[in-house]
PDB file of N, CA and C in Angstrom:
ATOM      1  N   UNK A   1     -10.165 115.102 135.164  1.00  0.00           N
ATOM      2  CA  UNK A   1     -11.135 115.809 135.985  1.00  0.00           C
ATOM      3  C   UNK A   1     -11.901 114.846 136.899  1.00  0.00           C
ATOM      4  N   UNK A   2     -11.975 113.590 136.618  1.00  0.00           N
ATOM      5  CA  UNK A   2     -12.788 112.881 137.289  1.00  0.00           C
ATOM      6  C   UNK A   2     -11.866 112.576 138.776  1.00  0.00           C
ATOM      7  N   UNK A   3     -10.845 112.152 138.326  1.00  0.00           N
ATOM      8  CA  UNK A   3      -9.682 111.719 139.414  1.00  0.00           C
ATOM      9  C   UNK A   3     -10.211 113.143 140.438  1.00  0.00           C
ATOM     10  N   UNK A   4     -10.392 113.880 139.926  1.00  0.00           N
ATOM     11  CA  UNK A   4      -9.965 115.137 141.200  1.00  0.00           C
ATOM     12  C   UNK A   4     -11.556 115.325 141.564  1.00  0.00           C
ATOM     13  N   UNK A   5     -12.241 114.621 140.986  1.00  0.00           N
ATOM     14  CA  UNK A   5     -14.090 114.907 141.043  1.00  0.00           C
ATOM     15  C   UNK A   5     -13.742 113.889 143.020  1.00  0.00           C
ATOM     16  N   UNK A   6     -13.357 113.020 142.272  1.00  0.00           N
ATOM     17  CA  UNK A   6     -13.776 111.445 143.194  1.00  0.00           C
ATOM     18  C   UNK A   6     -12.786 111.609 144.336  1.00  0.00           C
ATOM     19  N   UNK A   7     -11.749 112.185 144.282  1.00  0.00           N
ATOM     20  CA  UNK A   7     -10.827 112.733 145.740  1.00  0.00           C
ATOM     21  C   UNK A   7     -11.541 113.664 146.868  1.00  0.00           C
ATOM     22  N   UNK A   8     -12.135 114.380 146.315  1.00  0.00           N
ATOM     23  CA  UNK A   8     -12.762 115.836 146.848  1.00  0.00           C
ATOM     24  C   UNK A   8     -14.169 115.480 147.399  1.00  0.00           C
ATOM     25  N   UNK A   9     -15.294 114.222 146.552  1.00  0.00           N
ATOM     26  CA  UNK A   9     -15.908 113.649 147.362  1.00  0.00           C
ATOM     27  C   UNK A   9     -15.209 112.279 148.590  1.00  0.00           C
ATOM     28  N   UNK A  10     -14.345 111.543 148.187  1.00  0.00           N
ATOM     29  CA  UNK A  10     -13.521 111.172 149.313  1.00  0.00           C
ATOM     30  C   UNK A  10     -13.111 111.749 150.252  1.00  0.00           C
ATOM     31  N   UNK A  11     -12.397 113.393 150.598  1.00  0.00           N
ATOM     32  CA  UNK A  11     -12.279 113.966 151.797  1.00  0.00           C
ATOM     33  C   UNK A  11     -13.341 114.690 151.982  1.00  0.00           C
ATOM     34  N   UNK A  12     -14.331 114.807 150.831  1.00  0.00           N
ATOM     35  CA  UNK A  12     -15.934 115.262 151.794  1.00  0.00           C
ATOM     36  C   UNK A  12     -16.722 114.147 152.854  1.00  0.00           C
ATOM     37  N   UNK A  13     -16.544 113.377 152.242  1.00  0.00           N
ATOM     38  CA  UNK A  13     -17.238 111.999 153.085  1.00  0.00           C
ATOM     39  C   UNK A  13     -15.862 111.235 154.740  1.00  0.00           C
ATOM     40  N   UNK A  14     -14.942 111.852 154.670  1.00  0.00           N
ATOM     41  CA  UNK A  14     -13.963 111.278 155.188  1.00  0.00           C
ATOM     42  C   UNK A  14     -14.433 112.511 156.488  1.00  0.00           C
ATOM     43  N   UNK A  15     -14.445 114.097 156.197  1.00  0.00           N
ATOM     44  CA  UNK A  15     -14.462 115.060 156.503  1.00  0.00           C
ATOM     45  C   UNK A  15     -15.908 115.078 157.283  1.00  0.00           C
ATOM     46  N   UNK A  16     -17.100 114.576 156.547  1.00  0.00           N
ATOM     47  CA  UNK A  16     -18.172 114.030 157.323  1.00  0.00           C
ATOM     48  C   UNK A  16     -18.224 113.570 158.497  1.00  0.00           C
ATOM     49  N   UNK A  17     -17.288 112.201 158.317  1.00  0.00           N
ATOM     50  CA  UNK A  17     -17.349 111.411 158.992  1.00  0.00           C
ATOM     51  C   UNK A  17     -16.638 111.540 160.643  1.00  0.00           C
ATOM     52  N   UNK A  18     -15.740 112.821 159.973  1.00  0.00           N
ATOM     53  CA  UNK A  18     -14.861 113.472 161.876  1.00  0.00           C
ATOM     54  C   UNK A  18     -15.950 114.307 161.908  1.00  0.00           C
ATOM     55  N   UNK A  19     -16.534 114.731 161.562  1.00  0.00           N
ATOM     56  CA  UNK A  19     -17.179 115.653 161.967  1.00  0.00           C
ATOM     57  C   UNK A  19     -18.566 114.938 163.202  1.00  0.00           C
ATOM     58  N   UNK A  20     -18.925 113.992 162.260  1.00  0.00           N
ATOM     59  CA  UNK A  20     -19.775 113.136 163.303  1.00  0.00           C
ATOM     60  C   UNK A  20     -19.068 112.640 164.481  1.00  0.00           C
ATOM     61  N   UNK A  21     -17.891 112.314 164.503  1.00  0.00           N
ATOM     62  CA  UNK A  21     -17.021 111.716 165.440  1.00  0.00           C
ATOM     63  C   UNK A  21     -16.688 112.934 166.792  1.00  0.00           C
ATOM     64  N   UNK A  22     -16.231 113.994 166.287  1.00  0.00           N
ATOM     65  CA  UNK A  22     -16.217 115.107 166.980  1.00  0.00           C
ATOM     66  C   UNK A  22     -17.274 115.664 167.879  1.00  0.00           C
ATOM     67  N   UNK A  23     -18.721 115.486 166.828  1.00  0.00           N
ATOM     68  CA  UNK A  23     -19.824 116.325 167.516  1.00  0.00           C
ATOM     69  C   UNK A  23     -20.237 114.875 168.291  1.00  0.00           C
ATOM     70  N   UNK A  24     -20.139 114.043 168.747  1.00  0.00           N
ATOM     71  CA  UNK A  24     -20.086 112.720 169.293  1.00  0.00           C
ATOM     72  C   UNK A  24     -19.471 112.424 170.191  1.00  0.00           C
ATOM     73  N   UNK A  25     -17.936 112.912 170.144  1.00  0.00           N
ATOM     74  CA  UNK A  25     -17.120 113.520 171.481  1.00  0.00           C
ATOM     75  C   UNK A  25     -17.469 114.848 172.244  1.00  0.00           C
ATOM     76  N   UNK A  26     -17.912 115.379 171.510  1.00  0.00           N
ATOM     77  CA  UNK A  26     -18.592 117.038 172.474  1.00  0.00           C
ATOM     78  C   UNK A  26     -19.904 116.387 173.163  1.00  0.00           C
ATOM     79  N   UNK A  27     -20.555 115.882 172.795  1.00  0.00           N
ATOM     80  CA  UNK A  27     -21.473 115.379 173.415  1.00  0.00           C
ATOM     81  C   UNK A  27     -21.453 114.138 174.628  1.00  0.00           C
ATOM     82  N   UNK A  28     -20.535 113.830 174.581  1.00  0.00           N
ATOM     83  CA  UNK A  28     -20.245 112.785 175.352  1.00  0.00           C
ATOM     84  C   UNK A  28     -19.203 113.583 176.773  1.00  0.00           C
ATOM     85  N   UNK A  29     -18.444 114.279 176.018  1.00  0.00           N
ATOM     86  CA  UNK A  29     -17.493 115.138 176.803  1.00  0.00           C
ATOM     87  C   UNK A  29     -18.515 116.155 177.767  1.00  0.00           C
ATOM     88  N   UNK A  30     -19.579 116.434 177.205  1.00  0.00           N
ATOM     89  CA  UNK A  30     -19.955 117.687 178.036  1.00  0.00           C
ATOM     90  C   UNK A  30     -21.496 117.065 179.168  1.00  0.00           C
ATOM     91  N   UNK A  31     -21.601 115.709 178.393  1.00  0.00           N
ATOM     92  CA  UNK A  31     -22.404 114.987 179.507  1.00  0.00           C
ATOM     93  C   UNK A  31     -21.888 114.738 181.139  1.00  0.00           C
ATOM     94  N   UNK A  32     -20.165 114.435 180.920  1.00  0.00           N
ATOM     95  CA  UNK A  32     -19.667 114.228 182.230  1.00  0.00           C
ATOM     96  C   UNK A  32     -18.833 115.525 182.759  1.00  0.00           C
ATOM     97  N   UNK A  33     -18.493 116.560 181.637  1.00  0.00           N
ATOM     98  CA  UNK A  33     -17.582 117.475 182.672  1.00  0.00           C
ATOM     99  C   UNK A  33     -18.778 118.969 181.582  1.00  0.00           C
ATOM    100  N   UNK A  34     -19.594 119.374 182.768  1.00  0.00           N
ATOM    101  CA  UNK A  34     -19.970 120.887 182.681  1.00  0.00           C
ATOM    102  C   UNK A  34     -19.058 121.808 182.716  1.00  0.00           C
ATOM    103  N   UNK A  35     -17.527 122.222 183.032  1.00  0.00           N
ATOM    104  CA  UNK A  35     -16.958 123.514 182.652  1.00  0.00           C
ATOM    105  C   UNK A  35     -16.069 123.437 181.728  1.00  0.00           C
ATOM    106  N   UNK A  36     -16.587 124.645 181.071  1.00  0.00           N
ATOM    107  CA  UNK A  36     -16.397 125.186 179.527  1.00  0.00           C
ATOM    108  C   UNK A  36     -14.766 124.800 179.111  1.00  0.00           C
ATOM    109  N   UNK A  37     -14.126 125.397 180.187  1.00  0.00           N
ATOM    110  CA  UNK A  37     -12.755 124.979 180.131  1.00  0.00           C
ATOM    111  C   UNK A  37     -12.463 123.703 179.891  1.00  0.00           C
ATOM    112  N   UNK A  38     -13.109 122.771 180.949  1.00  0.00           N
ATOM    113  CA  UNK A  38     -12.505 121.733 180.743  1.00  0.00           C
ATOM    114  C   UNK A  38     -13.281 120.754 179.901  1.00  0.00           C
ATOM    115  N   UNK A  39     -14.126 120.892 179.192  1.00  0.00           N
ATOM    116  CA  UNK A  39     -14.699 120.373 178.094  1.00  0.00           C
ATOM    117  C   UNK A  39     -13.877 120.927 176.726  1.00  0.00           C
ATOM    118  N   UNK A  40     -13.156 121.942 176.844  1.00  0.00           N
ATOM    119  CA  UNK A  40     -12.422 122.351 175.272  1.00  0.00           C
ATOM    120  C   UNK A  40     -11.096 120.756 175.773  1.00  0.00           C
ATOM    121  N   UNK A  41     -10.735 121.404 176.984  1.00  0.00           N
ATOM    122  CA  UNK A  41      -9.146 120.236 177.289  1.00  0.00           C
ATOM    123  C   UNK A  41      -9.610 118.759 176.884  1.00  0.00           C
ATOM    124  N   UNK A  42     -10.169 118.317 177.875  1.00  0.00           N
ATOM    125  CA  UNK A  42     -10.910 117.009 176.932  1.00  0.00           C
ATOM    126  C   UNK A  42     -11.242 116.906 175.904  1.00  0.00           C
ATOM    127  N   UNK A  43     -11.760 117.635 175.307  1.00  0.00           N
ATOM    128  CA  UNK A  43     -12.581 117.498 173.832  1.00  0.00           C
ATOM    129  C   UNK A  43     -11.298 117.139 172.950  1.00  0.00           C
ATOM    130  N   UNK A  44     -10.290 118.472 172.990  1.00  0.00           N
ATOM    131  CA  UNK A  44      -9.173 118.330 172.228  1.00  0.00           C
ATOM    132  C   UNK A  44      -8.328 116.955 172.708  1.00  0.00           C
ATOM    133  N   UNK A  45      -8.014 116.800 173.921  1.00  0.00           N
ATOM    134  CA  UNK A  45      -7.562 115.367 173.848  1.00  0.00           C
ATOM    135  C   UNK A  45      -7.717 113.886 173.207  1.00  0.00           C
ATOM    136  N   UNK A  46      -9.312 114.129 173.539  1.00  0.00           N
ATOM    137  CA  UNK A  46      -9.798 112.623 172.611  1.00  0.00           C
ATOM    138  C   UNK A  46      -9.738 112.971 171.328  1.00  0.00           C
ATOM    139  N   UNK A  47      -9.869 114.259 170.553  1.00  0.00           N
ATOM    140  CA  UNK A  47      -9.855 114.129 169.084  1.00  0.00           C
ATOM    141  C   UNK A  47      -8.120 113.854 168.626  1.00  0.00           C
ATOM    142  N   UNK A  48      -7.480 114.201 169.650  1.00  0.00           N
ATOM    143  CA  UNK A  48      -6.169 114.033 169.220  1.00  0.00           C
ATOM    144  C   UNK A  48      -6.009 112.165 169.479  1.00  0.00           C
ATOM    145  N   UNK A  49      -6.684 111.607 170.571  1.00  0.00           N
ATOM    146  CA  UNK A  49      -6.149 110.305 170.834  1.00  0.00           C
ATOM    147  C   UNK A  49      -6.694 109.840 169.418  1.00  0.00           C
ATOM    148  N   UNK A  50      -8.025 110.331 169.063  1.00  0.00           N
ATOM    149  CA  UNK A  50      -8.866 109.451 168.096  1.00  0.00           C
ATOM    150  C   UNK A  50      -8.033 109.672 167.011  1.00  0.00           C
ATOM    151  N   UNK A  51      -7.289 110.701 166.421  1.00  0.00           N
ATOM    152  CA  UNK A  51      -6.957 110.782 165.114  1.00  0.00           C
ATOM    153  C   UNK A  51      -5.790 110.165 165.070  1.00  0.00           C
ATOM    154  N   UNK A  52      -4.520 110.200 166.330  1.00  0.00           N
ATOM    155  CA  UNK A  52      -3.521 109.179 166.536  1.00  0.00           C
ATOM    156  C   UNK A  52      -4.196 107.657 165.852  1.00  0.00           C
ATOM    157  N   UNK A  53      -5.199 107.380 167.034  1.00  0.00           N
ATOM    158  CA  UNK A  53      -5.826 106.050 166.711  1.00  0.00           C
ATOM    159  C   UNK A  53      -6.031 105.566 165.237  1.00  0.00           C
ATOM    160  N   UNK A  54      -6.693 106.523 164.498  1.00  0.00           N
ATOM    161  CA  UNK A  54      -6.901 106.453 163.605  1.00  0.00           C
ATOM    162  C   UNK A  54      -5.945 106.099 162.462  1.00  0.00           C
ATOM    163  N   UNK A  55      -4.673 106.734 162.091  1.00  0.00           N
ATOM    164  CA  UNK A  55      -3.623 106.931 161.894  1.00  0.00           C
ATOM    165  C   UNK A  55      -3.033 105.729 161.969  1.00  0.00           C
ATOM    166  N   UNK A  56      -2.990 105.344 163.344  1.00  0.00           N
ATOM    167  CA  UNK A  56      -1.905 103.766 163.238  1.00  0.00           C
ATOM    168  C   UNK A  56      -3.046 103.094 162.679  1.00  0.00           C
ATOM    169  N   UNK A  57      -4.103 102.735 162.981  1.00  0.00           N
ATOM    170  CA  UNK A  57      -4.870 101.592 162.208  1.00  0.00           C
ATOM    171  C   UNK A  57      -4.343 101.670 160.805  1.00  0.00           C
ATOM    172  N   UNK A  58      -4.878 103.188 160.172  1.00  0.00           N
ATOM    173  CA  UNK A  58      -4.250 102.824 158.688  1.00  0.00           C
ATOM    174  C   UNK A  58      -2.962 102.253 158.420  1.00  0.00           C
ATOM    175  N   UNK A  59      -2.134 103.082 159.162  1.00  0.00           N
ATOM    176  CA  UNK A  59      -0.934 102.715 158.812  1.00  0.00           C
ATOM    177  C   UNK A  59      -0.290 100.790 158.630  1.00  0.00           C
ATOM    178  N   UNK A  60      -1.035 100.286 159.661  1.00  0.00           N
ATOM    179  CA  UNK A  60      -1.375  99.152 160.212  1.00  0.00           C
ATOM    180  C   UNK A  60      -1.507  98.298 159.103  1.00  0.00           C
ATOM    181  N   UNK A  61      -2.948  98.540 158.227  1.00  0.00           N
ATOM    182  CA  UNK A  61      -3.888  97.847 157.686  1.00  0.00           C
ATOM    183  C   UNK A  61      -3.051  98.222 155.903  1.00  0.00           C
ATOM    184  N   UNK A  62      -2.094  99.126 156.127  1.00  0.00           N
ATOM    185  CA  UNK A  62      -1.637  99.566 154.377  1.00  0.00           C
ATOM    186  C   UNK A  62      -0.147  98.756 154.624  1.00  0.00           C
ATOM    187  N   UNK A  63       0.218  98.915 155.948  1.00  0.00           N
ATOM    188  CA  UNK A  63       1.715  98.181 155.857  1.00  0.00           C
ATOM    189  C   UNK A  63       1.890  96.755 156.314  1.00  0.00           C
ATOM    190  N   UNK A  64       1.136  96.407 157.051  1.00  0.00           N
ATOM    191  CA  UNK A  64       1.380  95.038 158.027  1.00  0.00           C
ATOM    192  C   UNK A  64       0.521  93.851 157.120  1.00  0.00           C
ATOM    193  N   UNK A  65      -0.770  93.968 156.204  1.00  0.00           N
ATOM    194  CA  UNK A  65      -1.692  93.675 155.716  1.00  0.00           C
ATOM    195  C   UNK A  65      -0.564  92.135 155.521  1.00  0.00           C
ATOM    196  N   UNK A  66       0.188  91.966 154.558  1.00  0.00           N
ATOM    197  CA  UNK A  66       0.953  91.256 154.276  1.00  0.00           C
ATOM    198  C   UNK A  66       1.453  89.899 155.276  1.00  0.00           C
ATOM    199  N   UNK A  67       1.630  90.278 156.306  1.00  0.00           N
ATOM    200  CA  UNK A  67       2.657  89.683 157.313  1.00  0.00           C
ATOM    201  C   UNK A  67       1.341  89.340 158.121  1.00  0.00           C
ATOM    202  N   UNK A  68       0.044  89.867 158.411  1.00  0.00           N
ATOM    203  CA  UNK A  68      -1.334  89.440 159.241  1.00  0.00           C
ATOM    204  C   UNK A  68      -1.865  88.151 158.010  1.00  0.00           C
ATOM    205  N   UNK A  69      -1.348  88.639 156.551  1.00  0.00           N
ATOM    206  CA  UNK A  69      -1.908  87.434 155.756  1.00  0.00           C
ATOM    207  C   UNK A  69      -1.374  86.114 156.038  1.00  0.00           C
ATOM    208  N   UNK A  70       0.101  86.284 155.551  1.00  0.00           N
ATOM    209  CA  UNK A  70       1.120  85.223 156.019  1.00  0.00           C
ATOM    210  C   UNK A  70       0.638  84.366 156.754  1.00  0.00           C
ATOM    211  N   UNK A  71       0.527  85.174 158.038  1.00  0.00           N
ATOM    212  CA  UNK A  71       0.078  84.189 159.286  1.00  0.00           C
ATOM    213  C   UNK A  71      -0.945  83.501 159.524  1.00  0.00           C
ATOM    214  N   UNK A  72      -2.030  83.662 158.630  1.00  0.00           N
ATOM    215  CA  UNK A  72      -3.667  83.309 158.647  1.00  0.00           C
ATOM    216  C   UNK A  72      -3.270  82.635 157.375  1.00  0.00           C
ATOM    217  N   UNK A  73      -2.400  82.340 156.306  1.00  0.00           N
ATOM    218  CA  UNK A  73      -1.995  81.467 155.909  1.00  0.00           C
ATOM    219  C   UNK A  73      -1.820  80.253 155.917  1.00  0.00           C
ATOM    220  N   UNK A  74      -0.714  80.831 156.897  1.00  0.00           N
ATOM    221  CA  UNK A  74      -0.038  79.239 157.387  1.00  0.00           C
ATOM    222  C   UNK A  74      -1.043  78.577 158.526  1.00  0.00           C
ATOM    223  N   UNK A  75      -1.922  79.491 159.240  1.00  0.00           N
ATOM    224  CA  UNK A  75      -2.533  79.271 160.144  1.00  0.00           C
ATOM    225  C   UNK A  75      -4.149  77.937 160.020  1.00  0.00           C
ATOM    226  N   UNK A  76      -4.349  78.858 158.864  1.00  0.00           N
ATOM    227  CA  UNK A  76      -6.041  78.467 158.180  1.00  0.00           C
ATOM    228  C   UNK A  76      -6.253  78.132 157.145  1.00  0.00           C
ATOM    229  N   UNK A  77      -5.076  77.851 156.133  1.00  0.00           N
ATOM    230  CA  UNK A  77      -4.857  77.306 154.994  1.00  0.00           C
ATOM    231  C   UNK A  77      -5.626  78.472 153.871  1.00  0.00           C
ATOM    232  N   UNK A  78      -5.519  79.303 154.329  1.00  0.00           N
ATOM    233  CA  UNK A  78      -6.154  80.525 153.212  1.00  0.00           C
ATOM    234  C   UNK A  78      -5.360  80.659 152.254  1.00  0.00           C
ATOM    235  N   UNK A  79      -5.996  81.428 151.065  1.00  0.00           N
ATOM    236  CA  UNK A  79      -5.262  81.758 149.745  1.00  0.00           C
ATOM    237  C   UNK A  79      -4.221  82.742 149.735  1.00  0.00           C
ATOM    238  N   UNK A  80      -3.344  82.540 149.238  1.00  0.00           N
ATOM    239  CA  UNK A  80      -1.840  82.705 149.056  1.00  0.00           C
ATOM    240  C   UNK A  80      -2.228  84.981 148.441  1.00  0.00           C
ATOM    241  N   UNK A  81      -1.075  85.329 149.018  1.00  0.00           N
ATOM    242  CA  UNK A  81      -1.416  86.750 148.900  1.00  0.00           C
ATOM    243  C   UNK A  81      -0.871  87.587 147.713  1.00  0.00           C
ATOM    244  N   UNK A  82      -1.507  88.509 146.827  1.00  0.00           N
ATOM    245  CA  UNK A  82      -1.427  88.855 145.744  1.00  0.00           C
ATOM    246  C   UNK A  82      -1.371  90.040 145.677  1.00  0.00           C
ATOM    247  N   UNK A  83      -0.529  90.970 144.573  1.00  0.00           N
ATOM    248  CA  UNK A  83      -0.429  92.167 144.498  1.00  0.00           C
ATOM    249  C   UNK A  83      -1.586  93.217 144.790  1.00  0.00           C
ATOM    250  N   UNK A  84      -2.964  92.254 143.549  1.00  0.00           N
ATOM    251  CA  UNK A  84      -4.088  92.860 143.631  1.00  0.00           C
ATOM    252  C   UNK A  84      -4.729  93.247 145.568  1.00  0.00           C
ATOM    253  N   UNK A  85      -4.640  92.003 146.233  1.00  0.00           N
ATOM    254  CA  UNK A  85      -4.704  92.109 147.350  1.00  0.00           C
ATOM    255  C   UNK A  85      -4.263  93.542 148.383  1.00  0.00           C
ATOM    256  N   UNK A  86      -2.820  92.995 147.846  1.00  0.00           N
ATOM    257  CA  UNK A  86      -2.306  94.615 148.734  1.00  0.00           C
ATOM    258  C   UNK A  86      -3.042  95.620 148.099  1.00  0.00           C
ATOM    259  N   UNK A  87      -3.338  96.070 146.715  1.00  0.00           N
ATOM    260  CA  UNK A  87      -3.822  97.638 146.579  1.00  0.00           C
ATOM    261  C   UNK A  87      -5.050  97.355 147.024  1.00  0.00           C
ATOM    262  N   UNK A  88      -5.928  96.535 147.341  1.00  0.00           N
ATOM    263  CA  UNK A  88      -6.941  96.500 147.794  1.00  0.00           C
ATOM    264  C   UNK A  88      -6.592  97.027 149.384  1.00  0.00           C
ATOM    265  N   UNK A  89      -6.112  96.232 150.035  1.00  0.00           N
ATOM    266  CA  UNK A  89      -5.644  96.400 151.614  1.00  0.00           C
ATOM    267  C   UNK A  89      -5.525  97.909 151.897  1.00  0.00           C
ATOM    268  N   UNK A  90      -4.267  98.757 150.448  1.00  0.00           N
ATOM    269  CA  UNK A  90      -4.024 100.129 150.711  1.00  0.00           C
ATOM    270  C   UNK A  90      -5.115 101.062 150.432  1.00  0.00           C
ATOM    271  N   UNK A  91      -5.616 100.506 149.762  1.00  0.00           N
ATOM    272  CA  UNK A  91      -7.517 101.333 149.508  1.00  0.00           C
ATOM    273  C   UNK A  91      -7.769 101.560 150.711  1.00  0.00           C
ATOM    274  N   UNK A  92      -8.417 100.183 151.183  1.00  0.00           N
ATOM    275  CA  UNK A  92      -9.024 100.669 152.447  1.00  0.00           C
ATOM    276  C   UNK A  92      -8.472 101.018 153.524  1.00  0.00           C
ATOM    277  N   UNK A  93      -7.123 101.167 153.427  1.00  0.00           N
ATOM    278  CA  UNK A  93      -6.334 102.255 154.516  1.00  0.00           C
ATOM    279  C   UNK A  93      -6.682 103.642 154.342  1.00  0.00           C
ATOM    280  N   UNK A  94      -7.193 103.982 153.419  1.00  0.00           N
ATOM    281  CA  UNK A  94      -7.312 105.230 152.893  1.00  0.00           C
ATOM    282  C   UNK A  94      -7.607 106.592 154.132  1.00  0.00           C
ATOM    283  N   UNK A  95      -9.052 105.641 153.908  1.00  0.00           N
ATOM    284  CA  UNK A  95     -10.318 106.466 154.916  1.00  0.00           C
ATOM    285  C   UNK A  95      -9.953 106.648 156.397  1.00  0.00           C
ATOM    286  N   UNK A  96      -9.454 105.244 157.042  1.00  0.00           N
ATOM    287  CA  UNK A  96      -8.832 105.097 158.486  1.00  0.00           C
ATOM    288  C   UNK A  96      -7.685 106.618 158.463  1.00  0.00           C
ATOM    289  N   UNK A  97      -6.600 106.970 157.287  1.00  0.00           N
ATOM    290  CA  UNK A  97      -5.791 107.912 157.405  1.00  0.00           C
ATOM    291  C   UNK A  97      -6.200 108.867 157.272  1.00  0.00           C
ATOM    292  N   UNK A  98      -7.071 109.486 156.241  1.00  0.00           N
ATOM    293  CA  UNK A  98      -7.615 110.839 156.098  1.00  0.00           C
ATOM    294  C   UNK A  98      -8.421 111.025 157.595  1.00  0.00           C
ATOM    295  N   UNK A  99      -9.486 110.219 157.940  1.00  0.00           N
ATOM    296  CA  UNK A  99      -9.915 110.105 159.196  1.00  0.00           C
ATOM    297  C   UNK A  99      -8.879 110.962 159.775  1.00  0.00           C
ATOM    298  N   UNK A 100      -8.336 109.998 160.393  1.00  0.00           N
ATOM    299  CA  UNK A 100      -6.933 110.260 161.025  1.00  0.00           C
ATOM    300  C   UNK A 100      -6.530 111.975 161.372  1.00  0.00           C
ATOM    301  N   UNK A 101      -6.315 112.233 160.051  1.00  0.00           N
ATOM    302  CA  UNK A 101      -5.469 113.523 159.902  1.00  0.00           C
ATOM    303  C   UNK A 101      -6.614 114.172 160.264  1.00  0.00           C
ATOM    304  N   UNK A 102      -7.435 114.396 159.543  1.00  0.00           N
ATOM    305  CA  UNK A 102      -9.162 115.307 159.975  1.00  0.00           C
ATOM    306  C   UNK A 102      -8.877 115.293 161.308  1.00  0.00           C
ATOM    307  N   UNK A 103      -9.323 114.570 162.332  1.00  0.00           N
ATOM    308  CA  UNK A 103      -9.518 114.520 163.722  1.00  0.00           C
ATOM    309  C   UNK A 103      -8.268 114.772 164.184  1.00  0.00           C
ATOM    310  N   UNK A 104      -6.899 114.562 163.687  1.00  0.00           N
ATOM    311  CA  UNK A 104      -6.455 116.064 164.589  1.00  0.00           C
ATOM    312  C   UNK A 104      -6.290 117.088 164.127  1.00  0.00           C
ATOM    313  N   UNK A 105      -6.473 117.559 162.929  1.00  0.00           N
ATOM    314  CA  UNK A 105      -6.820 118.965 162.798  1.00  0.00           C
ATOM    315  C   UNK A 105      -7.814 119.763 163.342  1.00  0.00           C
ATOM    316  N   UNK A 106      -9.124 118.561 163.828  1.00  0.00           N
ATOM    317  CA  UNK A 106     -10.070 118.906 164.641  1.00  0.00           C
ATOM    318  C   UNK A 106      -9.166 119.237 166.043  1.00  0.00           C
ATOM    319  N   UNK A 107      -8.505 118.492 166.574  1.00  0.00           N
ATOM    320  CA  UNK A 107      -7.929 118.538 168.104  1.00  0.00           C
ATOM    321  C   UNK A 107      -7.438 119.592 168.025  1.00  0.00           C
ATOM    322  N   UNK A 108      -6.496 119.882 167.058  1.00  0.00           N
ATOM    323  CA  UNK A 108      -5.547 121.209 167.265  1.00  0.00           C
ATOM    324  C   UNK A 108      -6.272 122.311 166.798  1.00  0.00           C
ATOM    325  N   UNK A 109      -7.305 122.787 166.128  1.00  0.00           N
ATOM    326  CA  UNK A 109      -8.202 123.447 165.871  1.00  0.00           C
ATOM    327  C   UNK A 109      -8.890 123.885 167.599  1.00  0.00           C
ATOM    328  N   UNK A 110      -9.322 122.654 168.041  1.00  0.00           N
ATOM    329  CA  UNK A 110     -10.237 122.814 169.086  1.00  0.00           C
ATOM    330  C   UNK A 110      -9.102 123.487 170.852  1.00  0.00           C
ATOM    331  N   UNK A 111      -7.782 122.431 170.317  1.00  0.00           N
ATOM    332  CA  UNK A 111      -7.227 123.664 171.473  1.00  0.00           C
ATOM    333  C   UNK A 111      -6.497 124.627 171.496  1.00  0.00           C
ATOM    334  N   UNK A 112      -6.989 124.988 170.186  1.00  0.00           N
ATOM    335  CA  UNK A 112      -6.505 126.441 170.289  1.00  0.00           C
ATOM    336  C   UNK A 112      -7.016 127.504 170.870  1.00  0.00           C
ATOM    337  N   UNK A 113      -7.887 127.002 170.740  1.00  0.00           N
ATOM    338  CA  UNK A 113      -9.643 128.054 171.928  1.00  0.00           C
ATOM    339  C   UNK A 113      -8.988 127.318 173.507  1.00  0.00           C
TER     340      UNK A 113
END
């Protein structure tokens, strides 16, 4: 029960967090373009670029983590990379992906109007 306690506040807080992102793009969106129309077209665009955006970062930061270590390795004489490491790395991909998905469900939500 806890596992499913601590998920459900994870996509509440993830779910938060587009939501601020969204009402942040409406606001920004409707500072430079006044018609209704074209504040939904924009609006939905950037939530779609943002949740793309979003998306590769995770993807980025859960798959590449490894090969960005490597190189700052050999580069800076840093410590050698460890399993523990990666599930750490894929943790914090987490949020960047749920993000992600949220904001375009926001986009495609928003141009559907």
């Amino acid at each position: 029960m806890s596992r499913l306690k601590s998920a459900v506040k994870f996509i509440a807080e993830c779910f938060a967090i587009s939501l601020i992102v969204a009402l942040a793009d409406l606001g920004v969106v409707y500072l430079f373009v006044r018609d209704p129309i074209r504040v939904v077209f924009y609006l939905s665009m950037a939530l779609l670029l943002e949740g793309g955006l979003g998306l590769l970062v995770g993807g980025v930061v859960a798959s590449f983590s490894r090969v960005i270590n490597k190189i700052g390795e050999k580069l800076h004489k840093s410590e050698s990379w460890t399993a523990i490491s990666q599930r750490e790395a894929e943790r914090n991909s987490r949020p960047w992906i749920v993000t992600g998905v949220l904001l375009l469900l926001f986009g495609f939500l928003v141009s559907a109007f």
